[in-house]
PDB file of N, CA and C in Angstrom:
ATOM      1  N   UNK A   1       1.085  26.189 -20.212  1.00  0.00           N
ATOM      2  CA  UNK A   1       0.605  24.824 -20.264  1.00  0.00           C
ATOM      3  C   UNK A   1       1.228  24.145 -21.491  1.00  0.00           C
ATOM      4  N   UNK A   2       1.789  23.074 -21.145  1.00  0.00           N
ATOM      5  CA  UNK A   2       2.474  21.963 -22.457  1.00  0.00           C
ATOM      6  C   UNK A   2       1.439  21.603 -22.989  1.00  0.00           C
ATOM      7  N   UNK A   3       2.073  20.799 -24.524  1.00  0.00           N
ATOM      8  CA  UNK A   3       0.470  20.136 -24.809  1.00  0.00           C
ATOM      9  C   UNK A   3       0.594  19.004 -24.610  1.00  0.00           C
ATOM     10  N   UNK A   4       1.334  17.911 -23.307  1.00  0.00           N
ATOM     11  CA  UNK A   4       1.083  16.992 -23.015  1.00  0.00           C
ATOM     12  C   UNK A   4       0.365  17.608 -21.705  1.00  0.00           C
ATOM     13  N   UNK A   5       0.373  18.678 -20.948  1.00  0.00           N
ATOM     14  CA  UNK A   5      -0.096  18.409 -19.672  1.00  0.00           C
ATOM     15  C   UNK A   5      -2.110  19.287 -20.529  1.00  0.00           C
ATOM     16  N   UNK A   6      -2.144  19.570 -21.457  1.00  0.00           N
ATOM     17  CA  UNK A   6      -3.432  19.608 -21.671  1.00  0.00           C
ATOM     18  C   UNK A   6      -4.101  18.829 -22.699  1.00  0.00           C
ATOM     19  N   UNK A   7      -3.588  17.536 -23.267  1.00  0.00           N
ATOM     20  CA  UNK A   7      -3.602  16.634 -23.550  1.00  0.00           C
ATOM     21  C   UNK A   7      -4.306  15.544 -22.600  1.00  0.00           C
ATOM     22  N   UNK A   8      -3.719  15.478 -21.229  1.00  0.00           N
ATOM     23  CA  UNK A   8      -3.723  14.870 -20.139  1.00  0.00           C
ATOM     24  C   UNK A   8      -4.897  15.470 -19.426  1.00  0.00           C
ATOM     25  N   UNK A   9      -5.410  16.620 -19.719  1.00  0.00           N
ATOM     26  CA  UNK A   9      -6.466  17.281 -18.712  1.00  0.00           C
ATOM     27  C   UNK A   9      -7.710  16.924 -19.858  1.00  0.00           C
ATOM     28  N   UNK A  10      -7.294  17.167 -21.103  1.00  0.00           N
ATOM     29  CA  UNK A  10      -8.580  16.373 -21.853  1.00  0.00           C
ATOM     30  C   UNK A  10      -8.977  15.180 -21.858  1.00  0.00           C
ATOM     31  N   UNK A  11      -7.661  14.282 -21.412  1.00  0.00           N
ATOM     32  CA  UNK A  11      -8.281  12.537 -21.107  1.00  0.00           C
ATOM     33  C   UNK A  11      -9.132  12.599 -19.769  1.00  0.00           C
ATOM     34  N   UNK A  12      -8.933  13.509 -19.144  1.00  0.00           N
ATOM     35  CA  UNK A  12      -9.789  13.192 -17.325  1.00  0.00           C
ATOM     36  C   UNK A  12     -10.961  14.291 -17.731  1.00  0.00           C
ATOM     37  N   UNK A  13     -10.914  15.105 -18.607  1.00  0.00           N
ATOM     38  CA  UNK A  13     -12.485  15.728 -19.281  1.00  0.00           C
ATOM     39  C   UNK A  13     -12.826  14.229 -19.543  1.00  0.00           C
ATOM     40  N   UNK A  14     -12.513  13.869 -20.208  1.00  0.00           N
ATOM     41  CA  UNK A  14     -13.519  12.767 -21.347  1.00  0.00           C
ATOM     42  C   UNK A  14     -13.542  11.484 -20.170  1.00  0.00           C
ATOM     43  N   UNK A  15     -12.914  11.227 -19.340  1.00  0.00           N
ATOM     44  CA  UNK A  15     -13.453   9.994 -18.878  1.00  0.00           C
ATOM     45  C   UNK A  15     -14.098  10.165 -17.126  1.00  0.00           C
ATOM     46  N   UNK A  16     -14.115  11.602 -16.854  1.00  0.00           N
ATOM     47  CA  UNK A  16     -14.978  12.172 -16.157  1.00  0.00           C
ATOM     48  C   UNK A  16     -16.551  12.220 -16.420  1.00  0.00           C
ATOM     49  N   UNK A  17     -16.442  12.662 -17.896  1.00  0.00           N
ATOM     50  CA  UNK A  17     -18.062  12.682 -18.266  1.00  0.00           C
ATOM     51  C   UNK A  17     -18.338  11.184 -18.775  1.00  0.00           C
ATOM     52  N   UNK A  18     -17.532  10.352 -19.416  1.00  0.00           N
ATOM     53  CA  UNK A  18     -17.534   8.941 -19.214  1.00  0.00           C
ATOM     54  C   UNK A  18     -18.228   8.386 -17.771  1.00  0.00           C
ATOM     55  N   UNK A  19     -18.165   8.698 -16.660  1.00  0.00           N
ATOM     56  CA  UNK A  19     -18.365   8.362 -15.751  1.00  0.00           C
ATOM     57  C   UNK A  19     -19.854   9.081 -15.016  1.00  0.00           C
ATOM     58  N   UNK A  20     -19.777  10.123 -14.985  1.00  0.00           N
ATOM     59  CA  UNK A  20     -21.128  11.057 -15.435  1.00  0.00           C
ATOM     60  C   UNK A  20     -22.143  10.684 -16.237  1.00  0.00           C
ATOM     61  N   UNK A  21     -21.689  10.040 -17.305  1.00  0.00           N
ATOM     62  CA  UNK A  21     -23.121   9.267 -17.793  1.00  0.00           C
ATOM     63  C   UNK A  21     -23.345   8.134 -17.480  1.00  0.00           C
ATOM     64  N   UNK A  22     -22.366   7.027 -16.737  1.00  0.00           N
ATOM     65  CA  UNK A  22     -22.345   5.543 -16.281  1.00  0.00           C
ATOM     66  C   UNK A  22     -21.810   4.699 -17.354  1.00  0.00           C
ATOM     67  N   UNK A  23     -21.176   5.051 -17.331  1.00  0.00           N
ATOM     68  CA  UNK A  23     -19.833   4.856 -18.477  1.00  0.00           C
ATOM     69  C   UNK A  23     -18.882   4.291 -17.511  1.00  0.00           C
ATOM     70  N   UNK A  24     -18.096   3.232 -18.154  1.00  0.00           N
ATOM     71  CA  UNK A  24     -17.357   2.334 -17.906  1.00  0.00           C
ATOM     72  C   UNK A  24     -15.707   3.149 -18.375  1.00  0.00           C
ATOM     73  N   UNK A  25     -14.870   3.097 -17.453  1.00  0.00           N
ATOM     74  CA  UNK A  25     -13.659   3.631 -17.612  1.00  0.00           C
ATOM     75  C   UNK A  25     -11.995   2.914 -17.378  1.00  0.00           C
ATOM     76  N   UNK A  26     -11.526   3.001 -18.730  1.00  0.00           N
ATOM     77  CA  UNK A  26     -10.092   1.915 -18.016  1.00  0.00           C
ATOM     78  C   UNK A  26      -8.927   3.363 -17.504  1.00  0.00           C
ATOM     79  N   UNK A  27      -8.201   2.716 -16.512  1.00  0.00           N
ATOM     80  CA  UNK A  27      -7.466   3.630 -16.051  1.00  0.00           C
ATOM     81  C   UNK A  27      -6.279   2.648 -15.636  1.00  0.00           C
ATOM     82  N   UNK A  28      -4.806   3.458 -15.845  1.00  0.00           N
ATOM     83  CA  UNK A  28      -3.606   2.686 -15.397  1.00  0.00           C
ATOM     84  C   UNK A  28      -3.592   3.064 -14.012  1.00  0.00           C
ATOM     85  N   UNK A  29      -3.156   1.381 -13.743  1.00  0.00           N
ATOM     86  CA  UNK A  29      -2.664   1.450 -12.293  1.00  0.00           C
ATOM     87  C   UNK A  29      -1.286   1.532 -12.406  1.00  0.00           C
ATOM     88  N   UNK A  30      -0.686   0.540 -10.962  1.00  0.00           N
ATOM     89  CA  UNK A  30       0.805   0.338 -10.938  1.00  0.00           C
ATOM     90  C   UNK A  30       1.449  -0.462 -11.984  1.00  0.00           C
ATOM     91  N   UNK A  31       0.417  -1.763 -12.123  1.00  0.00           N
ATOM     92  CA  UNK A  31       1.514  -3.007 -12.718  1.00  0.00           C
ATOM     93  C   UNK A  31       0.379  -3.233 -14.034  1.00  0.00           C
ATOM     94  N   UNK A  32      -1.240  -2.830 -13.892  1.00  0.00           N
ATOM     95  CA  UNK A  32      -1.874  -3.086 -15.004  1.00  0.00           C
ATOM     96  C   UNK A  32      -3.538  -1.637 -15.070  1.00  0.00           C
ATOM     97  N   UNK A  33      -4.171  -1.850 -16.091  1.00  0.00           N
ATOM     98  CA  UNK A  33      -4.922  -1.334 -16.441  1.00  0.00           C
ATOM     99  C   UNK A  33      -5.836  -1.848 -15.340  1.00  0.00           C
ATOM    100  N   UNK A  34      -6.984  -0.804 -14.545  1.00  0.00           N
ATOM    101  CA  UNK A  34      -8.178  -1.242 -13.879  1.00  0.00           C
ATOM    102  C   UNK A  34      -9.246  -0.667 -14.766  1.00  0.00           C
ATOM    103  N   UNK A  35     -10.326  -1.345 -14.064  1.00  0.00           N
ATOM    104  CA  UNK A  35     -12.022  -0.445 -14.754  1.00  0.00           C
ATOM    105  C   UNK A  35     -12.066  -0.055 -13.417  1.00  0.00           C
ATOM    106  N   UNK A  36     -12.974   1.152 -13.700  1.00  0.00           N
ATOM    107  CA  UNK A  36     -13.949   2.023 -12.745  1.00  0.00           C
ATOM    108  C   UNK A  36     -15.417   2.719 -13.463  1.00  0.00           C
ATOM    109  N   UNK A  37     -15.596   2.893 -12.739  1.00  0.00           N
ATOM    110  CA  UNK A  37     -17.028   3.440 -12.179  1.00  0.00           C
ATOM    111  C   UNK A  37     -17.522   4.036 -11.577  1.00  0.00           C
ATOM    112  N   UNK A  38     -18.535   5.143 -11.399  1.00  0.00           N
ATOM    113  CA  UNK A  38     -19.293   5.798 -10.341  1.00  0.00           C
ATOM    114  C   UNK A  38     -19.821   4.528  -9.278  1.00  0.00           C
ATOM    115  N   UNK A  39     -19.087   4.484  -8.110  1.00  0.00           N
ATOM    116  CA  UNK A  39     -20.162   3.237  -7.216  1.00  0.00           C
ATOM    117  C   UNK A  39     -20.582   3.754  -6.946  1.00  0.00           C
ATOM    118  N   UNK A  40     -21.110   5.318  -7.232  1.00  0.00           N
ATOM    119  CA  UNK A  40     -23.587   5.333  -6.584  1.00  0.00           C
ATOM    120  C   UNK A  40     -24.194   4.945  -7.359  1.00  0.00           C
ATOM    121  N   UNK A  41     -23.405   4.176  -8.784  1.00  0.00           N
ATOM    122  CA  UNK A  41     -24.687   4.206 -10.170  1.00  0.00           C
ATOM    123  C   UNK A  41     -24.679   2.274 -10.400  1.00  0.00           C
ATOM    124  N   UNK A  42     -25.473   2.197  -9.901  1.00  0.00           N
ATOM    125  CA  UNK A  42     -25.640   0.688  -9.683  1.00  0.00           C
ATOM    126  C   UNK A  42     -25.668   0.097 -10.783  1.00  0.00           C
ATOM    127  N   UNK A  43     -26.131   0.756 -11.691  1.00  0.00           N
ATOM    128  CA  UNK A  43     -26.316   0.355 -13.441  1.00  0.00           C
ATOM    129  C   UNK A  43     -25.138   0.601 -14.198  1.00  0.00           C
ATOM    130  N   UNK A  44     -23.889   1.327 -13.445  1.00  0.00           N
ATOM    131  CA  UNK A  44     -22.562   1.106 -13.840  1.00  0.00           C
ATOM    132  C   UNK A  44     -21.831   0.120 -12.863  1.00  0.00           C
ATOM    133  N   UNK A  45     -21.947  -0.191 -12.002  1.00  0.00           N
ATOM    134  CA  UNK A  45     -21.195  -1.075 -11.419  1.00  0.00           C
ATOM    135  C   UNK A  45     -21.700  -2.698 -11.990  1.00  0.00           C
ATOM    136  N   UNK A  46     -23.135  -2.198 -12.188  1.00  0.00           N
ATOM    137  CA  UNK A  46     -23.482  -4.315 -12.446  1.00  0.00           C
ATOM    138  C   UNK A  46     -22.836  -4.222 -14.107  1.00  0.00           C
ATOM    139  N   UNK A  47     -22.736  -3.135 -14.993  1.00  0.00           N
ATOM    140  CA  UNK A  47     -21.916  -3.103 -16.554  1.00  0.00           C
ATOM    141  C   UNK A  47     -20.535  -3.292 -16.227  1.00  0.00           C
ATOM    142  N   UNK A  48     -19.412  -2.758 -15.246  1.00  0.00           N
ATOM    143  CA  UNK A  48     -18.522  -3.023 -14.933  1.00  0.00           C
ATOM    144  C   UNK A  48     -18.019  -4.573 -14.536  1.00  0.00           C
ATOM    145  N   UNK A  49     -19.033  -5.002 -13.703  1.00  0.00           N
ATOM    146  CA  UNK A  49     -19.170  -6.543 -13.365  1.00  0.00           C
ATOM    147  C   UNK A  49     -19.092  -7.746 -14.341  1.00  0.00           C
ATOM    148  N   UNK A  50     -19.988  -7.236 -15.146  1.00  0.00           N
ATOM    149  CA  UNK A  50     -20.440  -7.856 -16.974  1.00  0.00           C
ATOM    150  C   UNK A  50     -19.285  -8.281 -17.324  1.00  0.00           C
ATOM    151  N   UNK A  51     -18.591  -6.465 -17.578  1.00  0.00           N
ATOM    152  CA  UNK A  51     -17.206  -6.675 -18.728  1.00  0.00           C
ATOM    153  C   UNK A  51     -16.304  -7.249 -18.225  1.00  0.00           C
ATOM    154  N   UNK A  52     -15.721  -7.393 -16.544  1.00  0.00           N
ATOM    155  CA  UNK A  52     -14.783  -7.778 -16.106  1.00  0.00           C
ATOM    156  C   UNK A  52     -15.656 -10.109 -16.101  1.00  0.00           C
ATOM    157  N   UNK A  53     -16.963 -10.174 -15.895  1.00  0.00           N
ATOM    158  CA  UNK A  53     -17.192 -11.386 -16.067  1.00  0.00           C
ATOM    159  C   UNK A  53     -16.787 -11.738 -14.318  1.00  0.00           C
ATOM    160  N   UNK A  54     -16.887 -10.526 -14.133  1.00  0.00           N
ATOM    161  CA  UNK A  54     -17.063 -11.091 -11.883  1.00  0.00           C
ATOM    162  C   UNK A  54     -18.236 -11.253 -11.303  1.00  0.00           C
ATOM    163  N   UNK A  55     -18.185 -12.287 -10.733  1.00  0.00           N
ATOM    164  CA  UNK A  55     -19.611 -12.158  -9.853  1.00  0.00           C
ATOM    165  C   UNK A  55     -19.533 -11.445  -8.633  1.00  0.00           C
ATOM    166  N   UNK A  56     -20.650 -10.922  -8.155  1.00  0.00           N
ATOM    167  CA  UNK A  56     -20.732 -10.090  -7.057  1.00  0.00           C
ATOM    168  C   UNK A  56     -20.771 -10.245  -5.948  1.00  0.00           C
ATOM    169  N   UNK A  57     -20.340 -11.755  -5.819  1.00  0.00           N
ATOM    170  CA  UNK A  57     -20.197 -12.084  -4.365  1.00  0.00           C
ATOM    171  C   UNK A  57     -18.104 -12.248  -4.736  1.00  0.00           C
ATOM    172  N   UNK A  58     -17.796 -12.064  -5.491  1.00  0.00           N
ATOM    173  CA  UNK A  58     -16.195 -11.455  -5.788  1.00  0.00           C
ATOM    174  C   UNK A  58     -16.160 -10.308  -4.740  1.00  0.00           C
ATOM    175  N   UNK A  59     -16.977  -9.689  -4.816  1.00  0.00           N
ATOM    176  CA  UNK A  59     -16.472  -7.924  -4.765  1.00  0.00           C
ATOM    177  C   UNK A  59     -16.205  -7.082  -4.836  1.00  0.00           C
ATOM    178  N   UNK A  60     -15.909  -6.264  -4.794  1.00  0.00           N
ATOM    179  CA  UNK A  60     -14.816  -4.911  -5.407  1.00  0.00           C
ATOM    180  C   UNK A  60     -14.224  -4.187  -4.642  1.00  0.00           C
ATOM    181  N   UNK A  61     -13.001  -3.668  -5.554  1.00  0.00           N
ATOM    182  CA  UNK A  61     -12.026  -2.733  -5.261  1.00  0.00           C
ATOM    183  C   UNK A  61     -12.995  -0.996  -4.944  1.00  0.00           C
ATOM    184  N   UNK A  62     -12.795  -0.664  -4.117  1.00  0.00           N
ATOM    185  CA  UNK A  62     -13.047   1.100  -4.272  1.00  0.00           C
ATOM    186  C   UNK A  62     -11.723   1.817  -4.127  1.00  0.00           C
ATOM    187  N   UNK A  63     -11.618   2.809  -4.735  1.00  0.00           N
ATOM    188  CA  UNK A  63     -10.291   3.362  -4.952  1.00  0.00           C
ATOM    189  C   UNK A  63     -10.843   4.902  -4.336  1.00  0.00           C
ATOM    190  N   UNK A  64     -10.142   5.262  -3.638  1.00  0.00           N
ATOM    191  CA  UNK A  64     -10.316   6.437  -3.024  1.00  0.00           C
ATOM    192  C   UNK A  64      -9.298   7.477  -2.685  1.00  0.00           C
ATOM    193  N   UNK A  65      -9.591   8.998  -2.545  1.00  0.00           N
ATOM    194  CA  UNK A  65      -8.446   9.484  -2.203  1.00  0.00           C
ATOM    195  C   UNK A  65      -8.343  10.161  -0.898  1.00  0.00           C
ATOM    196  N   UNK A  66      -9.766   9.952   0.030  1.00  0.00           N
ATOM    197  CA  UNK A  66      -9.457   9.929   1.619  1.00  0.00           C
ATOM    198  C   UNK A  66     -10.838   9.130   1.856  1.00  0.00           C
ATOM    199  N   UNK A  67     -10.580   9.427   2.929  1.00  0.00           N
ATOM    200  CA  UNK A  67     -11.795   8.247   3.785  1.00  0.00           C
ATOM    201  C   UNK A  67     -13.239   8.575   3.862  1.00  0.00           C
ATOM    202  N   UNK A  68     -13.664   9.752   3.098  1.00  0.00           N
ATOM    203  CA  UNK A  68     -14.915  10.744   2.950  1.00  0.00           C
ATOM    204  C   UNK A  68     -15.601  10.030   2.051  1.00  0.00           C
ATOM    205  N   UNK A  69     -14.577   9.503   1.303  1.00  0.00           N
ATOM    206  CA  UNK A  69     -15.300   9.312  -0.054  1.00  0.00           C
ATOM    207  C   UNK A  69     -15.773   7.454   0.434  1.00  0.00           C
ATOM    208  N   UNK A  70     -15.594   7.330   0.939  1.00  0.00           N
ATOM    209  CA  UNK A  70     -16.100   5.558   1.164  1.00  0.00           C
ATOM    210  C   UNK A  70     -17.666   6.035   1.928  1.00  0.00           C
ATOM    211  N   UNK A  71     -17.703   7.209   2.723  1.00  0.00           N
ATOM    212  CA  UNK A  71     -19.011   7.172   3.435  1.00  0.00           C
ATOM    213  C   UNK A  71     -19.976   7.415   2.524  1.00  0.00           C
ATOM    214  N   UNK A  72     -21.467   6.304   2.890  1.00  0.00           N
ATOM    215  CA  UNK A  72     -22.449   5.471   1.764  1.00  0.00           C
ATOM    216  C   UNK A  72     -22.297   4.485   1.145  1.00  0.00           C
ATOM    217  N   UNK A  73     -20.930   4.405   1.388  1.00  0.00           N
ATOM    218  CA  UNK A  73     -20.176   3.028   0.276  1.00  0.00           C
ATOM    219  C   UNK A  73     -20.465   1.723   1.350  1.00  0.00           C
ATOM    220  N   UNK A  74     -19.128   2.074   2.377  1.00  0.00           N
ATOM    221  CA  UNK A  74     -18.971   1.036   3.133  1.00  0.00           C
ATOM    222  C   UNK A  74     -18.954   1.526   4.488  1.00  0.00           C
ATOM    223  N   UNK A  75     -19.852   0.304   5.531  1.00  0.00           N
ATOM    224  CA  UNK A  75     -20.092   0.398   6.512  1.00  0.00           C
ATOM    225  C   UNK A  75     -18.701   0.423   7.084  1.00  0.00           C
ATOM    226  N   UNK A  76     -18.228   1.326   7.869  1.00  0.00           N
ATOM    227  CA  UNK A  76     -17.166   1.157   9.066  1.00  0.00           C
ATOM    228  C   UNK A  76     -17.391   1.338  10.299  1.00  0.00           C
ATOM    229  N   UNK A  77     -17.255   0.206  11.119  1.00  0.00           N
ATOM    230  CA  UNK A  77     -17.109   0.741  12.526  1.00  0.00           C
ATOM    231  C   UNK A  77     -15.818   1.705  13.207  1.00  0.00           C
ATOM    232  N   UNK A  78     -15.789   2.350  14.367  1.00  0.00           N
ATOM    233  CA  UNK A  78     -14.432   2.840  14.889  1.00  0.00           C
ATOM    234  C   UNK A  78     -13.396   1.911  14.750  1.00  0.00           C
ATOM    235  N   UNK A  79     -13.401   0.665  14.983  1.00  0.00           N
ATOM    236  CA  UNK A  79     -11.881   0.356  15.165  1.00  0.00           C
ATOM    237  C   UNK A  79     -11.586   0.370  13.027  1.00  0.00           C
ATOM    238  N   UNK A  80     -12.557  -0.278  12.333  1.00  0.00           N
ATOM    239  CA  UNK A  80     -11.930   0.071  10.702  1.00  0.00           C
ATOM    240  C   UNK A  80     -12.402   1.186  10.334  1.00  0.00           C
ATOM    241  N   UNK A  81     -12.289   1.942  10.569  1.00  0.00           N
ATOM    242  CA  UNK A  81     -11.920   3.761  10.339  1.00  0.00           C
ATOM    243  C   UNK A  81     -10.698   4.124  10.889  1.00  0.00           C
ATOM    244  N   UNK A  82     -10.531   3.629  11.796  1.00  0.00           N
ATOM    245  CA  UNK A  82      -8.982   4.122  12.662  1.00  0.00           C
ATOM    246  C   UNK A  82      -8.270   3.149  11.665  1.00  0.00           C
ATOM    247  N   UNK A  83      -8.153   2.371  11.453  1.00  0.00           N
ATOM    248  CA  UNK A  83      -7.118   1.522  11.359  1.00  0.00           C
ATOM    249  C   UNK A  83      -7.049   1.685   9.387  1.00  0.00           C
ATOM    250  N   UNK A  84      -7.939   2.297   8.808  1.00  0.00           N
ATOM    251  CA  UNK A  84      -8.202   3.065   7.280  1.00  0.00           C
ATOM    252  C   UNK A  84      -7.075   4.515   7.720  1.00  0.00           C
ATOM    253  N   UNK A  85      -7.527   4.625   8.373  1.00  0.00           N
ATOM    254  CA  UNK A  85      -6.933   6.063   8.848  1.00  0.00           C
ATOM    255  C   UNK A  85      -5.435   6.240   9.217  1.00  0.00           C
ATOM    256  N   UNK A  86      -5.069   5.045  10.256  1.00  0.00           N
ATOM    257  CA  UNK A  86      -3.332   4.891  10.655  1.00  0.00           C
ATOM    258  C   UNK A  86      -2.766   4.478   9.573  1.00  0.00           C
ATOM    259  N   UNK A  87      -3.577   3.540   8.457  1.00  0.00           N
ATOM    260  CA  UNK A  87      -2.762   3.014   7.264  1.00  0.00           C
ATOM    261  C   UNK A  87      -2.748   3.671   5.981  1.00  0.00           C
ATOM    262  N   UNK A  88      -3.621   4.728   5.635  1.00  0.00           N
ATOM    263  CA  UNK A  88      -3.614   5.661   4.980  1.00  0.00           C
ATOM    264  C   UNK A  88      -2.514   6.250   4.540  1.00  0.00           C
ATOM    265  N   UNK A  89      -1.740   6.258   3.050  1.00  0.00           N
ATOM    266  CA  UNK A  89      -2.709   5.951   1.904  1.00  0.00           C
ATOM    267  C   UNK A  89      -2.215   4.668   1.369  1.00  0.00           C
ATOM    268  N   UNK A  90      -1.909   3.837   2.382  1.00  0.00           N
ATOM    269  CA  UNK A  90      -1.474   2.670   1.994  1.00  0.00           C
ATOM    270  C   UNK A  90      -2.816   1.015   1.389  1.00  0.00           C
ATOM    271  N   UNK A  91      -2.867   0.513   0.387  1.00  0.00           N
ATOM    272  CA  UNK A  91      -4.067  -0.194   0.683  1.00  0.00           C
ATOM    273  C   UNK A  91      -4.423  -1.781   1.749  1.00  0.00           C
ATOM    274  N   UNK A  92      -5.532  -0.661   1.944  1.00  0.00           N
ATOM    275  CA  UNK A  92      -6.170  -2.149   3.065  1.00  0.00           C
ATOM    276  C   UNK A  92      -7.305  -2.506   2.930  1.00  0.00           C
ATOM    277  N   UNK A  93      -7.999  -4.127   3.582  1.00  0.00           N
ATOM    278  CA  UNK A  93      -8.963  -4.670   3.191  1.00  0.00           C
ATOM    279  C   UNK A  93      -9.185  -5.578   4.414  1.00  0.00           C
ATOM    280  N   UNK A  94     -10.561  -6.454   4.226  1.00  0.00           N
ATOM    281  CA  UNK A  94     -11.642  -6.007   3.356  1.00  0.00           C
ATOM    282  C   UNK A  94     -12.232  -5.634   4.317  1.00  0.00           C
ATOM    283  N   UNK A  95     -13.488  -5.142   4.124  1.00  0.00           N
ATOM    284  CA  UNK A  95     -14.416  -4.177   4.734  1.00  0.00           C
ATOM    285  C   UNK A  95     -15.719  -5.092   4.202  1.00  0.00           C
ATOM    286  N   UNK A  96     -16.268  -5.163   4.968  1.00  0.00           N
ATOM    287  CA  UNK A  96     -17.939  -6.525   4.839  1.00  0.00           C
ATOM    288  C   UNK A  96     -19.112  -5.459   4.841  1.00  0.00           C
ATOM    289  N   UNK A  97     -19.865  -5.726   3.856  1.00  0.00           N
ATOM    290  CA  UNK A  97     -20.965  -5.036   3.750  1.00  0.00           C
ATOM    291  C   UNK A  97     -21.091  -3.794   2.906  1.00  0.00           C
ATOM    292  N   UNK A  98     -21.130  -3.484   2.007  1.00  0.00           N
ATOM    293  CA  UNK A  98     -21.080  -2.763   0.741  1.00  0.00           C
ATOM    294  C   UNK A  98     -22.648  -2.057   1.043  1.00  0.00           C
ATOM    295  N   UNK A  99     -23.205  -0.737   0.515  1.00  0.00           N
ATOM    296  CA  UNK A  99     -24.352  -0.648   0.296  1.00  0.00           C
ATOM    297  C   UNK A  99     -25.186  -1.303  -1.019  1.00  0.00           C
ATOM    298  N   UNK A 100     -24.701  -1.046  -1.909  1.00  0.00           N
ATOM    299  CA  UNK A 100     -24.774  -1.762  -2.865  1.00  0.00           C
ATOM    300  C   UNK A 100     -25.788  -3.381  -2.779  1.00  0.00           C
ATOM    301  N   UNK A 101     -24.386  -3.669  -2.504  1.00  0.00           N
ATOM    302  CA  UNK A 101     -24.755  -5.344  -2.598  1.00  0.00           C
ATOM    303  C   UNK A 101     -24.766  -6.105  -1.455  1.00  0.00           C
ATOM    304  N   UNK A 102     -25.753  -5.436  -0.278  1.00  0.00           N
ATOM    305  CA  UNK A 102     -25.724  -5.659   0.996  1.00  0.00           C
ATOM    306  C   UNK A 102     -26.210  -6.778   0.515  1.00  0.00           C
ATOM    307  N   UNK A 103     -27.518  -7.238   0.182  1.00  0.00           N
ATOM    308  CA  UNK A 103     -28.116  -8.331   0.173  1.00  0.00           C
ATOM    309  C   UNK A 103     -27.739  -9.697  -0.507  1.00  0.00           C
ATOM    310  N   UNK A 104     -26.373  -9.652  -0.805  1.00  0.00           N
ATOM    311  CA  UNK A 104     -25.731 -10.576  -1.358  1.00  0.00           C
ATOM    312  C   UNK A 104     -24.353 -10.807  -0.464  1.00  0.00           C
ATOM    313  N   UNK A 105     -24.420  -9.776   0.650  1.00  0.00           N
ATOM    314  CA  UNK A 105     -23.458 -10.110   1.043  1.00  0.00           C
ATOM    315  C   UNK A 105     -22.014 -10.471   0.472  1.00  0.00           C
ATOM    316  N   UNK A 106     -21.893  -9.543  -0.199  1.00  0.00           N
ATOM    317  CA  UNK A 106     -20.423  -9.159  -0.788  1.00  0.00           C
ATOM    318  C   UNK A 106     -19.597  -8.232  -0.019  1.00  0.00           C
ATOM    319  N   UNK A 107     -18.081  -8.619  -0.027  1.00  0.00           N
ATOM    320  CA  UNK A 107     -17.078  -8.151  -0.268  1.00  0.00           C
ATOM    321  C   UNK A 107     -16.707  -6.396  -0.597  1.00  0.00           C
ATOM    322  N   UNK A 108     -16.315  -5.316   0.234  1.00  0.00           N
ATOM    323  CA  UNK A 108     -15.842  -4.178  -0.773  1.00  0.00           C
ATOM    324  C   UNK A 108     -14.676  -3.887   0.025  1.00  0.00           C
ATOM    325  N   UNK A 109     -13.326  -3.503  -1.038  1.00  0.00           N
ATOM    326  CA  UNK A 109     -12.194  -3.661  -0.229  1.00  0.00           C
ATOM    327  C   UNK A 109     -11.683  -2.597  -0.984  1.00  0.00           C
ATOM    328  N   UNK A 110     -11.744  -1.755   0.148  1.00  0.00           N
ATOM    329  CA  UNK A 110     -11.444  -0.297  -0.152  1.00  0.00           C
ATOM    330  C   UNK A 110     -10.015   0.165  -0.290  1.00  0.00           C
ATOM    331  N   UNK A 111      -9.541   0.658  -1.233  1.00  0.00           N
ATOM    332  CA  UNK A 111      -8.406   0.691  -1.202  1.00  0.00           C
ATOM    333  C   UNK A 111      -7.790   2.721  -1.153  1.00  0.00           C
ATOM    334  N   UNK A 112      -7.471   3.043  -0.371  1.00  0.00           N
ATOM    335  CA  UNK A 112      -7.688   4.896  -0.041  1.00  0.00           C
ATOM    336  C   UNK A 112      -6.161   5.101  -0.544  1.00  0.00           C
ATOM    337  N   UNK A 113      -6.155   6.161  -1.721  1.00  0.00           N
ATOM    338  CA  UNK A 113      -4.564   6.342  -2.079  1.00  0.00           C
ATOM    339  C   UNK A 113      -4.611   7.986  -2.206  1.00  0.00           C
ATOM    340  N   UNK A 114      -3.536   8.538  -1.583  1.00  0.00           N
ATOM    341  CA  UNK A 114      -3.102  10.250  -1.939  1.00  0.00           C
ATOM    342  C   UNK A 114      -3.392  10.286  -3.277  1.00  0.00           C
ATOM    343  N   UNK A 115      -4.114  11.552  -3.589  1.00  0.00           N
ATOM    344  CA  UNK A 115      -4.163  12.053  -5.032  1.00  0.00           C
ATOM    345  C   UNK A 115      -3.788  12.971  -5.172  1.00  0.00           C
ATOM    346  N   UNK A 116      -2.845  13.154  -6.298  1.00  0.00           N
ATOM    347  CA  UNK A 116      -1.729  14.131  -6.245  1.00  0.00           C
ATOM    348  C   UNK A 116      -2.156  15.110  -7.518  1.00  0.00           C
TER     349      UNK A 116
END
């Protein structure tokens, strides 16, 4: 083991348990930095909301690395499961009805990417 590749396994220790306690997490994307969150911990997603200054009829991104992980999240019928599924791991959207923030009727636009 290098000590960049366990360097690198101590940043995903620390912002694993970051997330484990409902802890707010920045992570690089392609072109910029995102936040994340546990979306089962409702008390991290409305702190995530805060810092970014979005309202929740905005919506959100879910970032995923197959289609398992959206079930509880977001309602899909057969034809957007198939069509999550043929476009996989490419991102697609949106998907209506969040558990979350059903009652506000928001936005969650799931985005499913290979994790390597």
């Amino acid at each position: 083991m290098t000590p960049q590749t366990m360097a690198s396994g101590q940043h995903l220790l620390s912002a694993a348990h970051i997330i484990r306690a409902g802890g707010v997490i920045a992570y690089p994307t392609e072109t910029v930095y995102g936040l994340g969150c546990d979306p089962f911990d409702e008390d991290a997603v409305r702190r995530l909301l805060a810092i970014k200054q979005r309202p929740v009829e905005k919506g959100l991104i879910l970032v995923a690395s197959d289609l398992a992980q959206l079930d509880g999240l977001v309602h899909l019928d057969d034809a957007q499961r198939e069509r999550l599924r043929q476009a996989w791991p490419a991102p697609v959207g949106p998907a209506r009805q969040d558990r979350l923030f059903r009652e506000n009727r928001s936005r969650v636009r799931p985005r499913v990417w290979a994790c390597v």
